[in-house]
N, C-alpha and C. Protein backbone atom coordinates (compact mmCIF):
# COMPACT_ATOMS: atom_id res chain seq x y z
N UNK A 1 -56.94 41.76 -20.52
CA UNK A 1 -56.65 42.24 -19.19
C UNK A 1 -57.05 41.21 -18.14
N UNK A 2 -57.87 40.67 -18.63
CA UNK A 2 -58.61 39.38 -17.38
C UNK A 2 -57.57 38.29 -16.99
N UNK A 3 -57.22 38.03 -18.65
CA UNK A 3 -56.54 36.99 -19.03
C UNK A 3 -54.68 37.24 -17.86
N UNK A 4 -54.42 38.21 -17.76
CA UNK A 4 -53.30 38.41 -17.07
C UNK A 4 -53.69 38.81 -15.67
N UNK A 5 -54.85 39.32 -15.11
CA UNK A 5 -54.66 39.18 -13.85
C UNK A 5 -54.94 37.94 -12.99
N UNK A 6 -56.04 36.76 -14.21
CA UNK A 6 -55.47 35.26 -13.93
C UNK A 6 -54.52 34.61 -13.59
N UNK A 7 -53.70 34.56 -14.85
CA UNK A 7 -52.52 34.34 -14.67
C UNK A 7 -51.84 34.73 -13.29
N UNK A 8 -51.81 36.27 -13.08
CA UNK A 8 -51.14 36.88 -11.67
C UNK A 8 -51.61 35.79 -10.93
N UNK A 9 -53.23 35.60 -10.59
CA UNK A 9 -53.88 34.89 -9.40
C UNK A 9 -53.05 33.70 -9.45
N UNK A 10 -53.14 33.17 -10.75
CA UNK A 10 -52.03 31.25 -10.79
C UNK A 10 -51.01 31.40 -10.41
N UNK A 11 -49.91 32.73 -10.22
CA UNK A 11 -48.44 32.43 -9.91
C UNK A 11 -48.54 32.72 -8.29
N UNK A 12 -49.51 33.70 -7.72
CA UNK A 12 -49.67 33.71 -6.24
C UNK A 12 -49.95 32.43 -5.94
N UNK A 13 -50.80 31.86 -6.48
CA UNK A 13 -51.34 30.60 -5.45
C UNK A 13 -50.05 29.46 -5.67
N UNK A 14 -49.50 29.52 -6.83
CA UNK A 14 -48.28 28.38 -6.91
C UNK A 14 -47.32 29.22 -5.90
N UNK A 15 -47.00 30.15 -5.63
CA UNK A 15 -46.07 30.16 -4.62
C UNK A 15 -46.63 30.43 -3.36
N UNK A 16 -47.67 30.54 -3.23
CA UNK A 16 -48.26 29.90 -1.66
C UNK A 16 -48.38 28.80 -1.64
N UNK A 17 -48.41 27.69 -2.48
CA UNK A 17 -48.74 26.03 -2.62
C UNK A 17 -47.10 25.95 -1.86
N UNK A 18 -45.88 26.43 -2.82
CA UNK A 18 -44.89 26.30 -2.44
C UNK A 18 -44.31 26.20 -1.31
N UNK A 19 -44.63 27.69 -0.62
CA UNK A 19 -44.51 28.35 0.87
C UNK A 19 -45.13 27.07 1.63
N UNK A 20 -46.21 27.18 1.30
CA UNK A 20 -46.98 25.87 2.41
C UNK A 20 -46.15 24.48 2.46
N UNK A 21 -46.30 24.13 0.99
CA UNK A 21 -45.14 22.96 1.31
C UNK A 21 -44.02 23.09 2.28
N UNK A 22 -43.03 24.01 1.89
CA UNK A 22 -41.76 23.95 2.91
C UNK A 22 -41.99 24.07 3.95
N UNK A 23 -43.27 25.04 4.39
CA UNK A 23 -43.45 25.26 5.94
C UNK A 23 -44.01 23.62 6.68
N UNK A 24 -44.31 22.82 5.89
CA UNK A 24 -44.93 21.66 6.72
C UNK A 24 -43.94 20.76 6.34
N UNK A 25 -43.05 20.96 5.60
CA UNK A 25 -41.50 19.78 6.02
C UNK A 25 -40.35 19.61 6.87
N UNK A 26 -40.81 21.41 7.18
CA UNK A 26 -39.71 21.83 8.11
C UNK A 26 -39.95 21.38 9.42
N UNK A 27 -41.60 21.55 9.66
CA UNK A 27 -42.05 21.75 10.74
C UNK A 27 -42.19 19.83 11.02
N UNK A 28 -42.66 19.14 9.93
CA UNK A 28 -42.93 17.82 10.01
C UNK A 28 -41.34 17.29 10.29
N UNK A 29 -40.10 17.51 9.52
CA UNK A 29 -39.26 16.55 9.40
C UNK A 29 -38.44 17.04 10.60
N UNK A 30 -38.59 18.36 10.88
CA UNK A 30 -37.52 18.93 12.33
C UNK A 30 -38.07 18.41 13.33
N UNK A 31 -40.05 18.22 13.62
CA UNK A 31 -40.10 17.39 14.39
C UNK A 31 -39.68 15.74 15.03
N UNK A 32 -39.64 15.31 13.94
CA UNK A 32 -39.57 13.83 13.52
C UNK A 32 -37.75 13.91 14.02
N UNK A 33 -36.95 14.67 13.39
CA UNK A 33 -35.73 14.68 13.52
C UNK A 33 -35.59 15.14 15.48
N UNK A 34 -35.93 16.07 15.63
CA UNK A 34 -35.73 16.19 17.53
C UNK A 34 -36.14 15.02 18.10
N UNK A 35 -37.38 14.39 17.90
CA UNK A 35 -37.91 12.88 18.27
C UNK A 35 -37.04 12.24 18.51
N UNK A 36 -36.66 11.80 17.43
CA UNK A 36 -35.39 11.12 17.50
C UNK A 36 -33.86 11.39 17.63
N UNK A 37 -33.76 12.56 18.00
CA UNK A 37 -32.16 13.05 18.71
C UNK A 37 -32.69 12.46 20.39
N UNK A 38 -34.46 13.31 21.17
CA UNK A 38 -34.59 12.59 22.22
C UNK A 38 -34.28 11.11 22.22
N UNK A 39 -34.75 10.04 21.67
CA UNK A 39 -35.38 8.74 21.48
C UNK A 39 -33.08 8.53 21.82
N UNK A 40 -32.32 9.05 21.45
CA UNK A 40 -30.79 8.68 21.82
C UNK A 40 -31.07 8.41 23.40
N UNK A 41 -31.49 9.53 24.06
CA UNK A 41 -31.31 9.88 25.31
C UNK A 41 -32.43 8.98 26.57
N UNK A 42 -33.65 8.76 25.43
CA UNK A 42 -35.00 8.06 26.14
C UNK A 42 -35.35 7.20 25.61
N UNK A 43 -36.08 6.19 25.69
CA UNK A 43 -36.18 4.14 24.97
C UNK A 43 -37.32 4.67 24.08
N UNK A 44 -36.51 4.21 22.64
CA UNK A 44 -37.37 4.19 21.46
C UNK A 44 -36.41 3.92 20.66
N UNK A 45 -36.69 3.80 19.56
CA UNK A 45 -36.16 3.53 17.80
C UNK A 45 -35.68 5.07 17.28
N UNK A 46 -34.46 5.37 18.14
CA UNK A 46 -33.91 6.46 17.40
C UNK A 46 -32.98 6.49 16.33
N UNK A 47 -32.76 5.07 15.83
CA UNK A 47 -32.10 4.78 14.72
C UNK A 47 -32.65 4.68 13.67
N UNK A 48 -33.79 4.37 13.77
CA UNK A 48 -35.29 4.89 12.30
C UNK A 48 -35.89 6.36 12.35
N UNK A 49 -36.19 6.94 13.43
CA UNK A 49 -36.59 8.56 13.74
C UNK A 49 -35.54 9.13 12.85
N UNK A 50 -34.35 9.97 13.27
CA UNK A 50 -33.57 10.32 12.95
C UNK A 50 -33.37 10.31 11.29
N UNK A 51 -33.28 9.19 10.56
CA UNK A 51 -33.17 8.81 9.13
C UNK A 51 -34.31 9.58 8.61
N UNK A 52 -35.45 9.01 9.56
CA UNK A 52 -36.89 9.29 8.91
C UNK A 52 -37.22 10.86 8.45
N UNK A 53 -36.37 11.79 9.88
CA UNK A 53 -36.65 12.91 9.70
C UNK A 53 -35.46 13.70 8.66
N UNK A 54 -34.48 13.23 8.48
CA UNK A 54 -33.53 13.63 7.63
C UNK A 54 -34.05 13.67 5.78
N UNK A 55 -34.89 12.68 6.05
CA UNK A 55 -35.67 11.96 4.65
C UNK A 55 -36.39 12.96 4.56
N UNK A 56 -37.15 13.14 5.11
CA UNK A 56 -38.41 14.16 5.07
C UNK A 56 -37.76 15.66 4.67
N UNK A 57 -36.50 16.00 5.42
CA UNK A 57 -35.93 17.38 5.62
C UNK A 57 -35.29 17.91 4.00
N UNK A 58 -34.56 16.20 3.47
CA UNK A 58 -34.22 15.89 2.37
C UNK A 58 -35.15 16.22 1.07
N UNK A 59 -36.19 16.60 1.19
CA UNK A 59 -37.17 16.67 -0.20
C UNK A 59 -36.64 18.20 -0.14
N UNK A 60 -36.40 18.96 0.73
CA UNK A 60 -36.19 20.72 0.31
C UNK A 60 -35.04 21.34 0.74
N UNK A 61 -34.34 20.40 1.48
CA UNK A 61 -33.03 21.33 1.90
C UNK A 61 -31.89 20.42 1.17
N UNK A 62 -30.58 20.88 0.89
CA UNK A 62 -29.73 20.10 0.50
C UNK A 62 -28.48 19.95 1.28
N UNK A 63 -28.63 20.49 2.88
CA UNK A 63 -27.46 20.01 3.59
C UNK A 63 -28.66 18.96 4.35
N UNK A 64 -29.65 18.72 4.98
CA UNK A 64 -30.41 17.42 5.19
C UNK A 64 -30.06 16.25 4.21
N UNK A 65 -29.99 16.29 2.70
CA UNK A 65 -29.95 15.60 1.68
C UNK A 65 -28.22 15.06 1.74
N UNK A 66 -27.13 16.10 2.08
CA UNK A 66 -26.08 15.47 1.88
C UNK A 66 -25.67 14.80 3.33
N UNK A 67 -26.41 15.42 4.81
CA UNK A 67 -26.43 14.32 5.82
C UNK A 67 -26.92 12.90 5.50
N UNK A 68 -27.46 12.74 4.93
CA UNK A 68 -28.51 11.69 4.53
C UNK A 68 -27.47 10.90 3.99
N UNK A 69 -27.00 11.44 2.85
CA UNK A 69 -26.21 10.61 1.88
C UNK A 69 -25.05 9.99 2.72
N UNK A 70 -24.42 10.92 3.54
CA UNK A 70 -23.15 10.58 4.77
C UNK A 70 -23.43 9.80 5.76
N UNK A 71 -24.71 9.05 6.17
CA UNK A 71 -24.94 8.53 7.16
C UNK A 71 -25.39 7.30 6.58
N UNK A 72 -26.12 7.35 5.00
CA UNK A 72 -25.95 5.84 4.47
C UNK A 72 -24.62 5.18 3.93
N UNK A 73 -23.40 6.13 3.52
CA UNK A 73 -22.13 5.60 3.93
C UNK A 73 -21.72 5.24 4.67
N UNK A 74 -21.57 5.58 6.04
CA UNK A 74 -21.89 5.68 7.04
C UNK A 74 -22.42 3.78 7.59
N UNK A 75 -23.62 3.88 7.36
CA UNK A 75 -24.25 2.63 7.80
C UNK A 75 -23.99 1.43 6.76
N UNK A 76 -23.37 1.79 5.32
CA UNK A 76 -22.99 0.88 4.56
C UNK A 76 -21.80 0.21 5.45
N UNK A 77 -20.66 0.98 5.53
CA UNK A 77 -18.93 0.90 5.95
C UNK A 77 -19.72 -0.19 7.38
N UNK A 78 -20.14 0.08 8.06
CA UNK A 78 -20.43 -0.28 9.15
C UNK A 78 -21.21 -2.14 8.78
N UNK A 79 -21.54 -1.87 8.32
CA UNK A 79 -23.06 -3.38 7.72
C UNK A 79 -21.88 -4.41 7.16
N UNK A 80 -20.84 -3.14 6.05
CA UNK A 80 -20.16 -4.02 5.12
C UNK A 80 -19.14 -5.05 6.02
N UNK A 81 -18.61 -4.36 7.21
CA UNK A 81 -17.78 -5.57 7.75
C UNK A 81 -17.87 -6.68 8.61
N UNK A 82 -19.26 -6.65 8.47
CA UNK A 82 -19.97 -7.74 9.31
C UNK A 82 -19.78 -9.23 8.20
N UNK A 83 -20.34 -8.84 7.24
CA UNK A 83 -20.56 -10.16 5.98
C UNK A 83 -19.14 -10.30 5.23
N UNK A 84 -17.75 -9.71 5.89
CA UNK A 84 -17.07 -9.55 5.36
C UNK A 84 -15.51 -10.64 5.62
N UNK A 85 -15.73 -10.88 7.00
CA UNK A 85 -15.31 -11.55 7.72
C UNK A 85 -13.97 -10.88 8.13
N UNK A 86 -13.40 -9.69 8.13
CA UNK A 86 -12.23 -9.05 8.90
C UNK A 86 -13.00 -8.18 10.39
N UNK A 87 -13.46 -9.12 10.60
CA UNK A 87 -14.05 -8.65 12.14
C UNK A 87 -12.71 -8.86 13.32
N UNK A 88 -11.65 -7.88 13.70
CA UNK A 88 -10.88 -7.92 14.65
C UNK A 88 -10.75 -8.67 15.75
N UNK A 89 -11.88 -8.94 16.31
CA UNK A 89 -11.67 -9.43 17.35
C UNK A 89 -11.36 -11.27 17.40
N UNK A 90 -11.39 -11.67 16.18
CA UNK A 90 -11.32 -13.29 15.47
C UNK A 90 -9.91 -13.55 15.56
């Protein structure tokens, strides 16, 4: 009988470990992510904020994770036609 209301105690605390986690990624990476939606509008590095907080948002949500993935396409397509030499305006 001991032996299982242990157990009970181990699966509460793993899903409060859980709970806690998400509550401080949300709260950490949504901050980090508004930072840097401001940082567009006010002088800072809102081109590292933004990523940073998507990254962070990315460990538990999976539309953060597939923004993520769309915006390093995104910054690939963009990088790639620099070293590429079909730059238009040549």
């Amino acid at each position: 009988m001991l032996q299982k209301f242990f157990q009970w105690l181990q699966a509460i605390a793993l899903e409060s470990y859980h709970r806690a986690h998400r509550i401080v990624v949300v709260i950490s990476g949504g901050f980090v992510l508004l930072v840097g939606i401001a940082m567009i509008f006010l002088p800072g590095p809102a081109f590292i904020m933004i990523p940073l907080g998507l990254v962070i948002l990315a460990t538990e949500f999976v539309w953060a994770r597939r923004l993520l993935n769309r915006l390093k396409k995104e910054i690939r397509g963009i990088t790639g036609n620099f070293g590429s030499g079909n730059n238009p305006g040549q």
